[in-house]
N, C-alpha and C. Protein backbone atom coordinates (compact mmCIF):
# COMPACT_ATOMS: atom_id res chain seq x y z
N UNK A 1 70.68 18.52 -6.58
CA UNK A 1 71.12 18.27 -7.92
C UNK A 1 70.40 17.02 -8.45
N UNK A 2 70.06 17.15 -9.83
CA UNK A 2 68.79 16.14 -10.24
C UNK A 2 69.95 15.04 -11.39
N UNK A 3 70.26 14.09 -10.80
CA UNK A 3 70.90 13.66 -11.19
C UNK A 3 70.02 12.59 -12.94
N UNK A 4 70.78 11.80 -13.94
CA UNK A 4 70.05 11.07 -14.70
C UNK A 4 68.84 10.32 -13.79
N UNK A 5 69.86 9.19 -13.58
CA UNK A 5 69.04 8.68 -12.92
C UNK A 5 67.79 8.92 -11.70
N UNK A 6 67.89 10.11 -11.21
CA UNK A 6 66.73 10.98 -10.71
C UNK A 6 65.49 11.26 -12.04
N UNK A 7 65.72 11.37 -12.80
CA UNK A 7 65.23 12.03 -14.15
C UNK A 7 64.11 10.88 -14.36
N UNK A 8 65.23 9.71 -14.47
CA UNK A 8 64.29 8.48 -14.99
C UNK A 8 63.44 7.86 -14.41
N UNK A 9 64.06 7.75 -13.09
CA UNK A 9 62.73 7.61 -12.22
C UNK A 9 61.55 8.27 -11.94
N UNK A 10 61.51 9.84 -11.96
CA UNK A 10 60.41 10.22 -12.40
C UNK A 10 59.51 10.61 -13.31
N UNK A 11 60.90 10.31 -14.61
CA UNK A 11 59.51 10.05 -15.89
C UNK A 11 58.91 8.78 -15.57
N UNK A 12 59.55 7.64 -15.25
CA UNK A 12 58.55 6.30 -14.62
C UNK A 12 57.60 6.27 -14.35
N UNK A 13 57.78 7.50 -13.26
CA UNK A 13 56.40 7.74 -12.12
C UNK A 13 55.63 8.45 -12.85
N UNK A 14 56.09 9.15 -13.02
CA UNK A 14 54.56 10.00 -14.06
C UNK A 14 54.18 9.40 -14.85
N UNK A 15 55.14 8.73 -15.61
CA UNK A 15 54.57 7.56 -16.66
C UNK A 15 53.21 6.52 -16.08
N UNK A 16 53.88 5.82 -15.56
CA UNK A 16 53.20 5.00 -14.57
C UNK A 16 51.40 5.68 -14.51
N UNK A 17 51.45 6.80 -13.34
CA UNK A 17 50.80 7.54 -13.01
C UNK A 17 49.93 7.51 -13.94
N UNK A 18 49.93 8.41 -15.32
CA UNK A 18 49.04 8.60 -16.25
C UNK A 18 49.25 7.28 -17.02
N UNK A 19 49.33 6.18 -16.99
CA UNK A 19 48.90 4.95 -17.23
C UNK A 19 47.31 4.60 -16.52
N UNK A 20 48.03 4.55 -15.68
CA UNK A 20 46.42 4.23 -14.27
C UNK A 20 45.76 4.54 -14.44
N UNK A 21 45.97 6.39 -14.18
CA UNK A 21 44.61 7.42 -14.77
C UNK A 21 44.02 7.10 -15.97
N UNK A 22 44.77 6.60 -16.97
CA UNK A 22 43.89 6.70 -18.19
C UNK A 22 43.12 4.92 -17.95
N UNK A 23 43.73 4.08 -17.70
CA UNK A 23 42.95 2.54 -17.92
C UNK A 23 41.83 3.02 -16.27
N UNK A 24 41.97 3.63 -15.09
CA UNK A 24 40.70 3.79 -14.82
C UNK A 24 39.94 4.51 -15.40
N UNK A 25 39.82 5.46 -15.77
CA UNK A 25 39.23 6.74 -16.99
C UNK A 25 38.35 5.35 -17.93
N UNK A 26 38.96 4.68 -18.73
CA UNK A 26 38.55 3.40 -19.66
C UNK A 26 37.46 2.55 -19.11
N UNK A 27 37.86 2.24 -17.78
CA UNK A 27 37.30 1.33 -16.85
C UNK A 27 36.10 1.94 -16.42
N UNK A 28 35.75 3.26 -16.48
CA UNK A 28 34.48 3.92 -15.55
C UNK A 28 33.85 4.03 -16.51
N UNK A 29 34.13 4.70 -17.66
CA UNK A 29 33.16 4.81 -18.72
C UNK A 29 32.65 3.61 -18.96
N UNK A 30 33.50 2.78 -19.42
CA UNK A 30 32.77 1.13 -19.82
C UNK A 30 31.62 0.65 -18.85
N UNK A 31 31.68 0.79 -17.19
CA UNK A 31 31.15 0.59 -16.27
C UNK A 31 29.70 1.24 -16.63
N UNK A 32 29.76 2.54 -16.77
CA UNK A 32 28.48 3.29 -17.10
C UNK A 32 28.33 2.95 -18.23
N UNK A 33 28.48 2.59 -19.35
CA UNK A 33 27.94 2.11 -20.68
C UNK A 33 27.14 0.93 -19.97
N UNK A 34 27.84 0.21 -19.64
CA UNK A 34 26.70 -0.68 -19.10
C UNK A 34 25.76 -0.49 -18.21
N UNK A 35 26.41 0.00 -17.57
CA UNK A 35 25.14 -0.02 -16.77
C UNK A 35 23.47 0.94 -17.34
N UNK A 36 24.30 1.70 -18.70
CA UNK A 36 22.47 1.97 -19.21
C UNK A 36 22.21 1.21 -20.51
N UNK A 37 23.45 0.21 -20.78
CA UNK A 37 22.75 -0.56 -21.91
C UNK A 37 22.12 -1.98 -20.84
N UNK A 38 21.80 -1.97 -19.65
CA UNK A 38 21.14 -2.99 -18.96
C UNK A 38 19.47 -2.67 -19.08
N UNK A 39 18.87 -3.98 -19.82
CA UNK A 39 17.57 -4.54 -19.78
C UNK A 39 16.99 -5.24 -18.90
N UNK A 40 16.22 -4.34 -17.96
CA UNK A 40 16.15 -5.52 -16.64
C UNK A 40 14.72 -6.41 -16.99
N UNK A 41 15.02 -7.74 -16.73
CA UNK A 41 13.44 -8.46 -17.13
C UNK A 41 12.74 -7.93 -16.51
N UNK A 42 11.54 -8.60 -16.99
CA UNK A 42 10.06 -8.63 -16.18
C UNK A 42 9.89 -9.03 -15.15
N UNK A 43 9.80 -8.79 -13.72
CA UNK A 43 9.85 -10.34 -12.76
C UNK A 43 8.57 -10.38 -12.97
N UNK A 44 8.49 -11.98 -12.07
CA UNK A 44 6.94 -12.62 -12.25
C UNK A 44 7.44 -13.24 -10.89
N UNK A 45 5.98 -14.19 -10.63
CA UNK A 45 5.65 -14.01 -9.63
C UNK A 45 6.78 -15.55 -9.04
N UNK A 46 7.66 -16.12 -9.77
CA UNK A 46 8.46 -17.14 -9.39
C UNK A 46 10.06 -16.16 -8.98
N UNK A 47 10.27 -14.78 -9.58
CA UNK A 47 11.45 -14.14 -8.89
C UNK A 47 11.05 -13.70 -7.58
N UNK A 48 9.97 -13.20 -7.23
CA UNK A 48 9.58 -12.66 -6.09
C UNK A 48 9.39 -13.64 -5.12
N UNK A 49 8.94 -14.73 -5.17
CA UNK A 49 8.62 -15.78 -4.10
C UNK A 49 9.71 -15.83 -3.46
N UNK A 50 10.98 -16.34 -3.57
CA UNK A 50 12.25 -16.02 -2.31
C UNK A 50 12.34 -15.10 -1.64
N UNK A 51 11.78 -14.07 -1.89
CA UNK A 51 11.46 -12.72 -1.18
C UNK A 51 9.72 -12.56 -0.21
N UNK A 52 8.73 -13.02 -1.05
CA UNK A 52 7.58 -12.88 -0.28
C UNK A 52 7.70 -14.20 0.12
N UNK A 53 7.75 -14.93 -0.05
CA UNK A 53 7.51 -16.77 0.28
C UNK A 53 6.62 -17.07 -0.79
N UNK A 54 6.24 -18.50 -0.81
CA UNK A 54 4.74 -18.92 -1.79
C UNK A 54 3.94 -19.32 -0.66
N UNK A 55 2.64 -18.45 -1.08
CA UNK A 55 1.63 -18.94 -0.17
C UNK A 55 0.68 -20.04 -0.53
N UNK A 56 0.24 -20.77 0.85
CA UNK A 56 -0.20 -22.25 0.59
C UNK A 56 -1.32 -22.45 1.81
N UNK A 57 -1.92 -22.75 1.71
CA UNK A 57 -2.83 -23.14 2.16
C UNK A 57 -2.93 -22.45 3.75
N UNK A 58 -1.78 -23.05 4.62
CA UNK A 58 -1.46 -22.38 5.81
C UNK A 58 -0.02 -21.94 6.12
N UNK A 59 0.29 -20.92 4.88
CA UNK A 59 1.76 -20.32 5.26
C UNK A 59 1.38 -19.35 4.05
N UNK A 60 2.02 -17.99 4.68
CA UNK A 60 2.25 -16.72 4.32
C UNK A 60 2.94 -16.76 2.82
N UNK A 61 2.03 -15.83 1.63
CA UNK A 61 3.04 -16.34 0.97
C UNK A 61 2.59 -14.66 -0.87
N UNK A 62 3.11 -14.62 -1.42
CA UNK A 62 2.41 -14.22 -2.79
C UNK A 62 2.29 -15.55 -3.59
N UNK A 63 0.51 -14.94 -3.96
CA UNK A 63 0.06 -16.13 -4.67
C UNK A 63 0.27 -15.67 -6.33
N UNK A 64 -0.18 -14.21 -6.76
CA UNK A 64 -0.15 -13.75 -7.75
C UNK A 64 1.23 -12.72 -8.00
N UNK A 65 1.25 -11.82 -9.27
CA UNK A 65 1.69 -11.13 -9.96
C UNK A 65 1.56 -10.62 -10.89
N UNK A 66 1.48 -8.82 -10.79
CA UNK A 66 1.45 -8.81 -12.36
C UNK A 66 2.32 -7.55 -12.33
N UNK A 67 2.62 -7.00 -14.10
CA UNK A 67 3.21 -5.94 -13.82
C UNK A 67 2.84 -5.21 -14.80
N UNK A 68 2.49 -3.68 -14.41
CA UNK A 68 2.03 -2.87 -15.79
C UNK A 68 3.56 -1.57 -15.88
N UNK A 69 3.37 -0.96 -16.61
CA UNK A 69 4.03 0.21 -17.70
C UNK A 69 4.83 0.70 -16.17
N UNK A 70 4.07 1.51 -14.96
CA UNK A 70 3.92 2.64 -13.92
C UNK A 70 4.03 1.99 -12.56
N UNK A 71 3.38 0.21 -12.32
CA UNK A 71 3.40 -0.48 -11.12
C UNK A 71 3.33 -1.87 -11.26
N UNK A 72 3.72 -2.27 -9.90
CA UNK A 72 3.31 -4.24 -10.00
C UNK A 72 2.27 -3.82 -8.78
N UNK A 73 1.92 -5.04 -9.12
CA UNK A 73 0.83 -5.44 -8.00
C UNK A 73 1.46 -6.94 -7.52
N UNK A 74 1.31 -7.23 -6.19
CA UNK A 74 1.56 -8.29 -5.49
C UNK A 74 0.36 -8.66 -4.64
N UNK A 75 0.04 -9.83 -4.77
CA UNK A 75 -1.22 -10.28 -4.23
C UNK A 75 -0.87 -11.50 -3.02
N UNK A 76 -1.29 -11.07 -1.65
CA UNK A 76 -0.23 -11.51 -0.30
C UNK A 76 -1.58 -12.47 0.44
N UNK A 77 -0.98 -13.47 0.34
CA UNK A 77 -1.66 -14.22 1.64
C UNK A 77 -1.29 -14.29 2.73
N UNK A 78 -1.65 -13.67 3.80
CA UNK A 78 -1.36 -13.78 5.22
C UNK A 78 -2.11 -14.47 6.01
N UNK A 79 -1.34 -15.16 6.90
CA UNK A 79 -1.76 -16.60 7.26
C UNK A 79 -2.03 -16.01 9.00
N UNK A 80 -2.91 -16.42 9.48
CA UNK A 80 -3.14 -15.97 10.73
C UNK A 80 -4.14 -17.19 11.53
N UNK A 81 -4.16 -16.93 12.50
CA UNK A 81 -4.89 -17.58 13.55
C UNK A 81 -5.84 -16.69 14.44
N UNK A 82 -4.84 -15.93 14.81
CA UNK A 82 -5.08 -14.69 15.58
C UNK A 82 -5.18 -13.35 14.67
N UNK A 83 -7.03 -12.83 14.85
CA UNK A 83 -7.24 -12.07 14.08
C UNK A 83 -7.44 -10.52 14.80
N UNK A 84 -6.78 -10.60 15.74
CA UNK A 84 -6.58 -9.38 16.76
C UNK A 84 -5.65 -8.26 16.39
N UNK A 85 -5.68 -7.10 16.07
CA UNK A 85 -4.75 -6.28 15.58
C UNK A 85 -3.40 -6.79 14.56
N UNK A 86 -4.73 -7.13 13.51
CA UNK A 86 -4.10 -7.44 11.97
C UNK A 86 -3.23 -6.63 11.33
N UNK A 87 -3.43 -5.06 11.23
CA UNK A 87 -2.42 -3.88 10.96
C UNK A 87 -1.16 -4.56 11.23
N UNK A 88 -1.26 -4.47 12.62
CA UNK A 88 0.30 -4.75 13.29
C UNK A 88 1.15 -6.39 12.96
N UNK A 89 0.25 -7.08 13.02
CA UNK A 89 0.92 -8.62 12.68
C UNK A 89 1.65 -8.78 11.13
N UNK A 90 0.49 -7.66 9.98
CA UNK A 90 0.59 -8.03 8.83
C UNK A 90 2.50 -6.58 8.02
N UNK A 91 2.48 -6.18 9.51
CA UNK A 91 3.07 -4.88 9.10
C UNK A 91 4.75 -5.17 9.56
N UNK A 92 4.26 -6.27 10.95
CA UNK A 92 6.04 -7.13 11.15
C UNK A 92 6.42 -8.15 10.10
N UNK A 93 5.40 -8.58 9.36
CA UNK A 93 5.92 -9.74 8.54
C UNK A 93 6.60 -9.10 7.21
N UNK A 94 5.55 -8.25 6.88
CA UNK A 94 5.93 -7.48 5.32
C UNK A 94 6.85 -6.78 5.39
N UNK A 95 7.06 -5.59 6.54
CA UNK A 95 8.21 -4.70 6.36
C UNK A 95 9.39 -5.00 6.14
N UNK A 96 9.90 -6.35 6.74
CA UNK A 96 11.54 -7.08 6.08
C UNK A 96 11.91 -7.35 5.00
N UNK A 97 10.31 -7.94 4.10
CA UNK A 97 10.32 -8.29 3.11
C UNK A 97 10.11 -6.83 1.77
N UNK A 98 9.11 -6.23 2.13
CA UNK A 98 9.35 -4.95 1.32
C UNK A 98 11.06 -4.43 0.84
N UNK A 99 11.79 -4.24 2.44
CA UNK A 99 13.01 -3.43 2.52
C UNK A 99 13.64 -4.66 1.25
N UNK A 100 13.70 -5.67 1.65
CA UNK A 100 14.25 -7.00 1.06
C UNK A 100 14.12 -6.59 -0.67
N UNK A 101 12.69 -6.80 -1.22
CA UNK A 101 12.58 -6.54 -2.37
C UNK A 101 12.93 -5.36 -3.14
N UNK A 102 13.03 -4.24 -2.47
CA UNK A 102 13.48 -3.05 -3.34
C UNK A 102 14.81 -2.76 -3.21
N UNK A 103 15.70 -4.07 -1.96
CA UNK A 103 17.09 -4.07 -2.25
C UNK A 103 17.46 -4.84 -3.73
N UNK A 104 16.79 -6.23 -4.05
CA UNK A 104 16.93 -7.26 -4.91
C UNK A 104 16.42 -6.64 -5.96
N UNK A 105 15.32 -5.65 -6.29
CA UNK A 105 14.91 -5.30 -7.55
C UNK A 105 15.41 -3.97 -7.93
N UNK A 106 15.79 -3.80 -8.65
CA UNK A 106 16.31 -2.16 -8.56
C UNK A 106 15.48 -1.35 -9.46
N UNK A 107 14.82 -1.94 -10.31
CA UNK A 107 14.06 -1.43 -11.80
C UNK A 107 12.67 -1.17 -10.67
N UNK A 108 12.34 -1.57 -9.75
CA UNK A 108 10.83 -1.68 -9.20
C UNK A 108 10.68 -0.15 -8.37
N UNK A 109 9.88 0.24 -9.13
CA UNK A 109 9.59 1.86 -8.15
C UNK A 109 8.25 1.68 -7.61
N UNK A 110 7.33 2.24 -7.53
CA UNK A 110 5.75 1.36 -7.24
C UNK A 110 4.97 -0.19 -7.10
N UNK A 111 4.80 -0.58 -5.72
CA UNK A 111 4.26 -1.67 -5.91
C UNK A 111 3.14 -1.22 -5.35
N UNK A 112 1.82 -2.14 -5.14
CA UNK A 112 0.78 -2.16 -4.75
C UNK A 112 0.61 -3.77 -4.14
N UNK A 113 0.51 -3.83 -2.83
CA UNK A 113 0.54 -5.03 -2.04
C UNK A 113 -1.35 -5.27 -1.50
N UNK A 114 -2.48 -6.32 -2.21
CA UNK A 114 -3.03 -6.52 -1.89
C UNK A 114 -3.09 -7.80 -0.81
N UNK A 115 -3.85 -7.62 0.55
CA UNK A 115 -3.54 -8.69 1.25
C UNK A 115 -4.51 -9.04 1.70
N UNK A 116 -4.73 -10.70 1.62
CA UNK A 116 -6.05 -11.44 1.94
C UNK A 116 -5.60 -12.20 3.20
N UNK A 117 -6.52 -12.24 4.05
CA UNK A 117 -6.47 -12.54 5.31
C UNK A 117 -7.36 -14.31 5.16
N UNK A 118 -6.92 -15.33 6.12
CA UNK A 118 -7.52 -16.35 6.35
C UNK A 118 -9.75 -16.12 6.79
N UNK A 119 -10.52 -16.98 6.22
CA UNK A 119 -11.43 -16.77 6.84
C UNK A 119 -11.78 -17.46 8.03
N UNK A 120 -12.23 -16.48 8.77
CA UNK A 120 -12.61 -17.54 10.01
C UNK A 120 -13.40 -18.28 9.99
N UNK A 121 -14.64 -17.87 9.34
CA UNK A 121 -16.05 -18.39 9.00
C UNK A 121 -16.13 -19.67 7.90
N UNK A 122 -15.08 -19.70 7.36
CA UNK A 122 -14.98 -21.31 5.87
C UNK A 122 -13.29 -21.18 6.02
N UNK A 123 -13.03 -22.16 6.66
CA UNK A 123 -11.66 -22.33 6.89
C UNK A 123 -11.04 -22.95 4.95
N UNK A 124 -10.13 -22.74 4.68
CA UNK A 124 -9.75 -22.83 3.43
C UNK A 124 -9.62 -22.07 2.64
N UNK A 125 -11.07 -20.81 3.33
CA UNK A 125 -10.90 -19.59 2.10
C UNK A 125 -10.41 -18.46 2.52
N UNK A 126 -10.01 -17.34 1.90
CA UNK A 126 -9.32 -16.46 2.28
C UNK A 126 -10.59 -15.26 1.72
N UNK A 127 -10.35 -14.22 2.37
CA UNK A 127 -10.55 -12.87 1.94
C UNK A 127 -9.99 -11.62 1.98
N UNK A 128 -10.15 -10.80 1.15
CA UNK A 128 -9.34 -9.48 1.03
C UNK A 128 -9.40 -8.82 2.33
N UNK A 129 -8.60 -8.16 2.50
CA UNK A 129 -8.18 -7.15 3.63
C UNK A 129 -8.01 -5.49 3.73
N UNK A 130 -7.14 -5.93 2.98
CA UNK A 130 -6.19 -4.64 2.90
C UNK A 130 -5.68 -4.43 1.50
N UNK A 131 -5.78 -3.04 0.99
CA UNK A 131 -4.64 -2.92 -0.14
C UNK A 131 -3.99 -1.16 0.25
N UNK A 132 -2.49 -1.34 -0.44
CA UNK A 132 -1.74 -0.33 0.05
C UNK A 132 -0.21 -0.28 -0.91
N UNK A 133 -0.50 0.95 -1.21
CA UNK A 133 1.47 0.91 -2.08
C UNK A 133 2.49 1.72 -1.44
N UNK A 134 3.56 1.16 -2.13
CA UNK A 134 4.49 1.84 -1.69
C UNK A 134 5.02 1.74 -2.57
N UNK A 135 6.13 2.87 -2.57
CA UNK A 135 7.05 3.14 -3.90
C UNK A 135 8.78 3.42 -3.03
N UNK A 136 9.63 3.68 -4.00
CA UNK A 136 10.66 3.28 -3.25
C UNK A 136 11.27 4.85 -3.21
N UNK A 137 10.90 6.23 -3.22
CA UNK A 137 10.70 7.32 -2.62
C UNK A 137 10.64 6.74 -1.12
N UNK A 138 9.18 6.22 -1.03
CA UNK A 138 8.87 5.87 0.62
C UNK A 138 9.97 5.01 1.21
N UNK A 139 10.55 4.11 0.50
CA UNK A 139 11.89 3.04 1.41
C UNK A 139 12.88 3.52 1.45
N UNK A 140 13.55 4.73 0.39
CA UNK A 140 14.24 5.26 0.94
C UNK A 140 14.58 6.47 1.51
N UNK A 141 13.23 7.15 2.07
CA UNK A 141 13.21 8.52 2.93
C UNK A 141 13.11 7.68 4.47
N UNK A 142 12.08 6.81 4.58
CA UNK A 142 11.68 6.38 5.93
C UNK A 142 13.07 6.19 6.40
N UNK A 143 13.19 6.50 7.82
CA UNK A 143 13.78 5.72 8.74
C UNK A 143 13.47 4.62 9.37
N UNK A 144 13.79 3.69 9.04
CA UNK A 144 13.13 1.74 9.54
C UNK A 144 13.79 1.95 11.04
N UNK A 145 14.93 2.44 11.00
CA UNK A 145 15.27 2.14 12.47
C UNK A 145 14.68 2.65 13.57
N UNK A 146 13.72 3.95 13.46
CA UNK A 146 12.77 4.68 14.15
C UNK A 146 11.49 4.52 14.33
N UNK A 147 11.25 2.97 13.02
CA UNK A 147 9.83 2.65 12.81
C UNK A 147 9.52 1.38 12.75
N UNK A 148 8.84 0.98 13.78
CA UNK A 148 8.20 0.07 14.16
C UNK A 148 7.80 -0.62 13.05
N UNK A 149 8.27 -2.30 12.72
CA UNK A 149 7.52 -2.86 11.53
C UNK A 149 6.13 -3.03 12.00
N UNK A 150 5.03 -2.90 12.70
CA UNK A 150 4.08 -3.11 13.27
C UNK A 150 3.17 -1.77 12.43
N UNK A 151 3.99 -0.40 12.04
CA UNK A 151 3.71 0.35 11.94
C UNK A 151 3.40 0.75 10.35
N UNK A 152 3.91 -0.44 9.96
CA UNK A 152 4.02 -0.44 8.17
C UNK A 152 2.70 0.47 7.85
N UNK A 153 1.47 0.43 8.54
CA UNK A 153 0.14 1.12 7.39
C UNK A 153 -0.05 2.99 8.00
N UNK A 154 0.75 2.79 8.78
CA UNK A 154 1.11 4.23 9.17
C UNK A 154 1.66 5.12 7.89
N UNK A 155 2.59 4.39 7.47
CA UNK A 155 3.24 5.25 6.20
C UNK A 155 2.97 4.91 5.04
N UNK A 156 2.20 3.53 4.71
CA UNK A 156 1.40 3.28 3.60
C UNK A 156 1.28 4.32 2.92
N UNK A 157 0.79 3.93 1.19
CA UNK A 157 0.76 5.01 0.53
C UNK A 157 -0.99 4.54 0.03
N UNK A 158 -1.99 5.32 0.34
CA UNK A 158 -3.01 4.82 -0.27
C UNK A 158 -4.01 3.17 0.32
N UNK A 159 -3.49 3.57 1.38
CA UNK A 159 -4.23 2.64 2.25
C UNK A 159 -5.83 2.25 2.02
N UNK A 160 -6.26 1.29 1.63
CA UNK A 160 -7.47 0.82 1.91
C UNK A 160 -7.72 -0.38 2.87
N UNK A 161 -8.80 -0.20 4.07
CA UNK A 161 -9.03 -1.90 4.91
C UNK A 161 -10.20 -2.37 3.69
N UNK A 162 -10.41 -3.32 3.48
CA UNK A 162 -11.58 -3.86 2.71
C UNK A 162 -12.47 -4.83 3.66
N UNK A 163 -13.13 -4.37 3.50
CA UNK A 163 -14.79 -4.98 4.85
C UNK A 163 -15.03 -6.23 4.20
């Protein structure tokens, strides 16, 4: 037997109930309004440095930046001593930092990472190496946990060594 006071308590509850539903209902839409009225800047090459480092003379670093319509380009100094299986040295340092940047940037789909190696021959100067992109298709199909950061030019997109 459904007494009043049975009654009232569950108009409450339903009350209640479709209260919630509707202010989350309010709450999600607003959420997605924003999130496509968001303008993400330009980065340059002072957002990215906490992520690549700044490179200097003798430490690993992006020296440049730019960014067009379709890609950025990042221009990488890698600092070495040891010029013995460069692939692999240049592929443990970057791969943390890649995963790193396409967590922190979300607008960034294509980069192109050119990387200049120390010279052995005129200490001070550097020369090109390597250039290679990746897009973030590639960061998020790969499995990192199956892949060797050593292995970064394995899955490169567009690999060039430069002589």
């Amino acid at each position: 037997m459904i007494t009043l006071r049975n009654k009232k308590s569950m108009t409450s509850g339903i009350l209640c109930a479709l209260i919630i539903l509707v202010l989350w209902s309010l709450n999600a839409c607003k959420s997605k309004e924003e999130a496509e009225n968001v303008v993400s800047e330009p980065l340059t090459l002072s957002s990215i440095t906490p992520i690549f480092g700044e490179a200097k003379e003798d430490v690993s670093g992006a020296f440049d930046f730019s960014q067009g319509d379709q890609e950025m380009i990042v221009s990488y100094r890698f600092f070495t001593q040891d010029f013995n299986d460069l692939d692999s040295q240049i592929g443990t340092e970057l791969t943390p930092k890649i995963q790193a940047f396409y967590k922190a940037f979300k607008q960034a789909d294509r980069v192109i990472l050119n990387v200049s190696v120390p010279r052995s021959d005129l200490p001070g100067e550097w020369k090109p190496f390597a250039s290679f992109a990746v897009s973030r298709k590639l960061v998020q199909e790969t499995d990192w946990s199956q892949l060797l950061a050593k292995d970064l030019f394995t899955i490169a997109l567009e690999l060039k060594h430069i002589d």
